[in-house]
Each structure stands twice: as C-alpha cells, then as structure tokens.
Protein backbone atom coordinates (compact mmCIF):
# COMPACT_ATOMS: atom_id res chain seq x y z
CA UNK A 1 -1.98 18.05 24.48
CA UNK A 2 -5.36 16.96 23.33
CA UNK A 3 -5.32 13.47 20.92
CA UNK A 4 -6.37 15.50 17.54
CA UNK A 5 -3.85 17.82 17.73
CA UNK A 6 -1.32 14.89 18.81
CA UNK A 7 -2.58 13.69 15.63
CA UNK A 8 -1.98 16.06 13.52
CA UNK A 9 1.12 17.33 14.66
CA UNK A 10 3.09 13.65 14.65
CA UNK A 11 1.50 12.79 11.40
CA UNK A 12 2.75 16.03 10.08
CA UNK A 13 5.82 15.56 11.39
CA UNK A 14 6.27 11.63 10.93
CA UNK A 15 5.50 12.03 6.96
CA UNK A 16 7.28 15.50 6.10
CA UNK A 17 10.61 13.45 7.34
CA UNK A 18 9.33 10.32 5.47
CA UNK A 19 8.85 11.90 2.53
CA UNK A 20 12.26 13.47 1.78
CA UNK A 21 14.12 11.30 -0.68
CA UNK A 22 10.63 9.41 -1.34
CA UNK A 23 9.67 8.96 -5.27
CA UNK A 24 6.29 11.05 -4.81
CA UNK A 25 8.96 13.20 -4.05
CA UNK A 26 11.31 12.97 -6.93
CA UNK A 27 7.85 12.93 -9.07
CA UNK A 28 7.12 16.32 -7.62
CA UNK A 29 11.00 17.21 -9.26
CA UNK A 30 10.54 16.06 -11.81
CA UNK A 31 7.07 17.98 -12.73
CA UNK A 32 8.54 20.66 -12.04
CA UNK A 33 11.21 20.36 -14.15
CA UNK A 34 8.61 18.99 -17.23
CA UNK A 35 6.41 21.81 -16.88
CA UNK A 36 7.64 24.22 -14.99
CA UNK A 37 4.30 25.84 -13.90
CA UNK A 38 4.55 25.05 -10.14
CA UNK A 39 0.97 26.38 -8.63
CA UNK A 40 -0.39 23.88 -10.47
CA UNK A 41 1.32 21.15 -9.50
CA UNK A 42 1.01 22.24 -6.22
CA UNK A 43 -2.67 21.99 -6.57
CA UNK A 44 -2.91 18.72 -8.33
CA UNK A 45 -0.18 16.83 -5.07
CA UNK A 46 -2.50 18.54 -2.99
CA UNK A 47 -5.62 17.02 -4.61
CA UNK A 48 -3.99 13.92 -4.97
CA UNK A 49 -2.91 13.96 -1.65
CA UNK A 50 -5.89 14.77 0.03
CA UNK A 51 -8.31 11.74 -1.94
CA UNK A 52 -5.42 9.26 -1.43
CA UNK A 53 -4.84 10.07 2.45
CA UNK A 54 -8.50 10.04 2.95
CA UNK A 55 -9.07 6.69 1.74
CA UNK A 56 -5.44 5.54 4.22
CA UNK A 57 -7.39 7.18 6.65
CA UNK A 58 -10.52 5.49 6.32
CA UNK A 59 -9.01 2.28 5.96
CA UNK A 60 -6.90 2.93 9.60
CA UNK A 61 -10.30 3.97 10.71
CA UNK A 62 -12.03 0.68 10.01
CA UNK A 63 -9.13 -1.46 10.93
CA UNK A 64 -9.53 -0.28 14.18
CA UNK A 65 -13.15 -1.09 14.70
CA UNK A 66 -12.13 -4.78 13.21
CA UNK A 67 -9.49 -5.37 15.50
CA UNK A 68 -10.00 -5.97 19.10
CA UNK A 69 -7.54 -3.32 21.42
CA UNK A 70 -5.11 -6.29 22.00
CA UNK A 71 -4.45 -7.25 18.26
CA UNK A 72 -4.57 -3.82 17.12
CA UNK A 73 -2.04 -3.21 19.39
CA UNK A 74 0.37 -5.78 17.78
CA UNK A 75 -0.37 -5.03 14.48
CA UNK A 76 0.26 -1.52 15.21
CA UNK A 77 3.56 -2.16 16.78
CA UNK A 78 4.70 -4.38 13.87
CA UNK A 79 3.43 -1.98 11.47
CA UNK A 80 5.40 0.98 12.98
CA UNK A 81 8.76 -1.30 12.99
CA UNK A 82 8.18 -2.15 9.61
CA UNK A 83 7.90 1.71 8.62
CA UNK A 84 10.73 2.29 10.56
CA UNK A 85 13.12 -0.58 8.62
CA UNK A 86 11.30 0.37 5.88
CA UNK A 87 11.97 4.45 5.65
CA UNK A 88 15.77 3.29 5.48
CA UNK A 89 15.34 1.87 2.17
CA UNK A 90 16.23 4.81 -0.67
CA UNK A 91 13.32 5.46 -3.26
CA UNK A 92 13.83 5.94 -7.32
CA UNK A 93 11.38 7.11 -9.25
CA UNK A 94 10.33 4.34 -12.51
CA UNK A 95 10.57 5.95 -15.44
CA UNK A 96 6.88 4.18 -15.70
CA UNK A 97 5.88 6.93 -13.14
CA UNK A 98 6.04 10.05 -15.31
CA UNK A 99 4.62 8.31 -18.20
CA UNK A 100 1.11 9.94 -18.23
CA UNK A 101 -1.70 10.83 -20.64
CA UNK A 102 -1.76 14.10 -22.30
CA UNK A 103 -3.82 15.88 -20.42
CA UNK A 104 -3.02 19.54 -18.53
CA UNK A 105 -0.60 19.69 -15.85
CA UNK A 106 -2.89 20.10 -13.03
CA UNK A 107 -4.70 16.59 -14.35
CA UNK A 108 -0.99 15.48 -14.89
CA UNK A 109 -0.20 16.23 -11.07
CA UNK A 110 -3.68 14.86 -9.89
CA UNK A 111 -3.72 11.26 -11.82
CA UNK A 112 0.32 10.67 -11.34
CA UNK A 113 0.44 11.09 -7.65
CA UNK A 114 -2.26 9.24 -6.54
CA UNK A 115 -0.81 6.44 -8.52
CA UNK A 116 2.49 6.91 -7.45
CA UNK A 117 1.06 7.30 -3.91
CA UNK A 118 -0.63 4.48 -3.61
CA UNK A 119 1.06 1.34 -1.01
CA UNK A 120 3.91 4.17 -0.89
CA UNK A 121 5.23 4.27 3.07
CA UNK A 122 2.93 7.88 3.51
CA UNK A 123 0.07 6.03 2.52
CA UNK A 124 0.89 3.24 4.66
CA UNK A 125 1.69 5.20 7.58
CA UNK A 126 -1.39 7.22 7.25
CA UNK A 127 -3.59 3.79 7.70
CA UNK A 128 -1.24 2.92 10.96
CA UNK A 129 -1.88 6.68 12.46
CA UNK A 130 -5.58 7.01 11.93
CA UNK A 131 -5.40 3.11 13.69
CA UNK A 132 -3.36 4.68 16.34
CA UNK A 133 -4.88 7.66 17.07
CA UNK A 134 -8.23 6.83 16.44
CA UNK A 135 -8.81 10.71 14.93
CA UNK A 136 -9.66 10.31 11.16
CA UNK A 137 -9.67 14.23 10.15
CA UNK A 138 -6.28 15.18 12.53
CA UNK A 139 -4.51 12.76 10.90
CA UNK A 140 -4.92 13.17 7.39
CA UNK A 141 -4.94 16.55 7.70
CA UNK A 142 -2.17 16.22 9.17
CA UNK A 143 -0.30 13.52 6.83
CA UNK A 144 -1.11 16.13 3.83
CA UNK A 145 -0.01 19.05 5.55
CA UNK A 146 3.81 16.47 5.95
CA UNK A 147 3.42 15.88 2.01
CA UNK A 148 2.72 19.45 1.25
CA UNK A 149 5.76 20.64 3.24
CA UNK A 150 8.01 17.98 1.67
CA UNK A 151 7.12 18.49 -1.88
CA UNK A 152 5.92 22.36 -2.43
CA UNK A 153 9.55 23.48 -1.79
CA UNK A 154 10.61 20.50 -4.25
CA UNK A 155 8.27 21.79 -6.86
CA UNK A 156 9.24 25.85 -6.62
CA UNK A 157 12.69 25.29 -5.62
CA UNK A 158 13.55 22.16 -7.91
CA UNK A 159 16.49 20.52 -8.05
CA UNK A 160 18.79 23.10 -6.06
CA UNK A 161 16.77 22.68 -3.16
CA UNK A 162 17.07 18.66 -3.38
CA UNK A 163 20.72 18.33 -3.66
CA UNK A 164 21.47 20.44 -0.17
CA UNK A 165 19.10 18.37 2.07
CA UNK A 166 20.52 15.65 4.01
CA UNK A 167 18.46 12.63 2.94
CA UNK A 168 20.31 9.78 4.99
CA UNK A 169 20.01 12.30 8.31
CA UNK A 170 16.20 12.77 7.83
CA UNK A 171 15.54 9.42 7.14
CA UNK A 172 17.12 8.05 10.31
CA UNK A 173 15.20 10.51 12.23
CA UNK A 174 11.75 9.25 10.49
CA UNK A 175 13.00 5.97 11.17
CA UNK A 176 13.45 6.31 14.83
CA UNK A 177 10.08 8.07 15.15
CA UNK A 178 8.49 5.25 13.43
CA UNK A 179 10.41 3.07 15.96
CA UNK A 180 9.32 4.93 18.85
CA UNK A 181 5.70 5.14 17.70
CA UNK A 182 5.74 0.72 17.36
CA UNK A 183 8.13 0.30 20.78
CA UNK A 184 4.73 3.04 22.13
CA UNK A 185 2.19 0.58 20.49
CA UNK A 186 3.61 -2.40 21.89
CA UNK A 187 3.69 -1.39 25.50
CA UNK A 188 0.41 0.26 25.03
CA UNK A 189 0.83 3.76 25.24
CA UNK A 190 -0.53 6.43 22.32
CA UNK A 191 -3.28 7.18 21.18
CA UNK A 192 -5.72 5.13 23.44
C-alpha cells in the first residue's frame, strides 16, 4: 500500500474509533437535538472540521521538519502512548460548550466545533499522523473523513443511535491502535 493512502485510511480509521463517546461528539447530539435541522450541521462539523484538521495538520507537518528523524521518533512514540492512555478517559460535554451566539445553525455548527475541537485527542492525533506519515492532504483528509463518520450518524440518528454503540469496546480498540502506532514509532517502523 502506498504511504498516502496508508494515511488516509489509519487516520480514518484511528479517529472514527476515537471519536465515539468524544464531546465533539456529544456536541454533534446535542445540535441535533437543539435544532433539529441535521444537513446543516453536517455542513458546519464538516467546515469546522476541515479548518481545524488543517491547521493539526500543518502543525504535524512542521514539527517534522523541526525535529531531527531520531527525536521525532520519540516524540512520536510518546505521543501515540499518550493518545492511547488518553482515549480511555470518558468525555462530557461542558455545558460552556453549547453556549453560543445567536447566529444560524450552520454558523452555530461552524464556530462551536472548532472550539470544542481544539487540543481535543482528534486534533491531537491529527498533528502526530501528519508527523508520522509525513503526507499532509492523506491525513487530514483522512482524519475528517473519521469525524464525519463518527458524528453524521450522531446528528441524523440522535440519541437512539448513541445509546446502542459500545463506547468502552471502541475505545479500547482506538486505544490499542494508538498503542501500536507509538510501540511502531519507537522501533522505527511507519511512515518513514
């Protein structure tokens, strides 16, 4: 398999899983259940999505032209481990979160999940994959396309799709691909 579509495919992957149970998630709930006009919303995550990602990716991107291929490759490993503890830990969503200016629901969508978004674990693990692989565009298309399958079934199916989904399960299996991804840094194999 050629490196972008590597790229895309485990940062699709890595973040759809992360993402279930997350509170961009439980914001995309509970727009839906505010408005209840779900092509917009879907718009305005995907918006969001898109501008925040980017700017994960770009920062991954420049992190690896800082870093020499040894320290990278320890910071990288760390990072992954640190997902991977860190994906264990259940989200809530702050009342704080929802709070947002009167404006349509699209702009709604748009300006509270980028907030919510940002130093969230996707965002995070968005800077560590375009550091890993080293293929900007593959992986934040590919880290939207995860959020986009996590979140436009929240939105259209609401709250009877969120109560069926085994959160704990999918959260152990992020875990242990964020595990796998830092053992993969450490001993130098990926995206090099």
């Amino acid at each position: 398999m050629n490196l972008p579509a590597e790229a895309f495919l485990m940062s699709s992957g890595i973040v759809a899983l992360a993402e279930i149970g997350d509170k961009t998630q439980l914001l995309a709930f509970m727009l839906a259940a505010r408005f209840r006009r779900p092509w917009p919303i879907v718009a305005g995550i995907l918006i969001a999505t898109v501008a925040n990602h980017a700017f994960a990716g770009a920062v991954g991107t420049w992190i690896t032209r800082l870093l020499g291929p040894d320290l990278l490759r320890w910071v990288l490993g760390a990072s992954f481990l640190a997902m991977a503890a860190w994906i264990l830990v259940p989200d809530k969503l702050d009342d704080d979160d929802l709070a947002t200016p009167k404006l349509g629901v699209l702009a709604t969508t748009i300006v509270a999940f980028f907030l919510a978004e940002m130093g969230d674990k996707t965002q995070i693990a968005t800077v560590a994959l375009a550091a890993q692989y080293g293929a900007f565009a593959a992986v934040v298309a590919g880290t939207t396309f995860g959020m986009m399958i996590a979140n436009v079934p929240a939105v259209v199916a609401g709250d009877r799709f969120a109560n069926r989904l085994p959160v704990r399960l999918i959260h152990a299996i992020a875990a242990a691909l964020f595990a796998l991804l830092g053992v993969a840094a450490l001993a130098g194999f990926g995206g090099e």
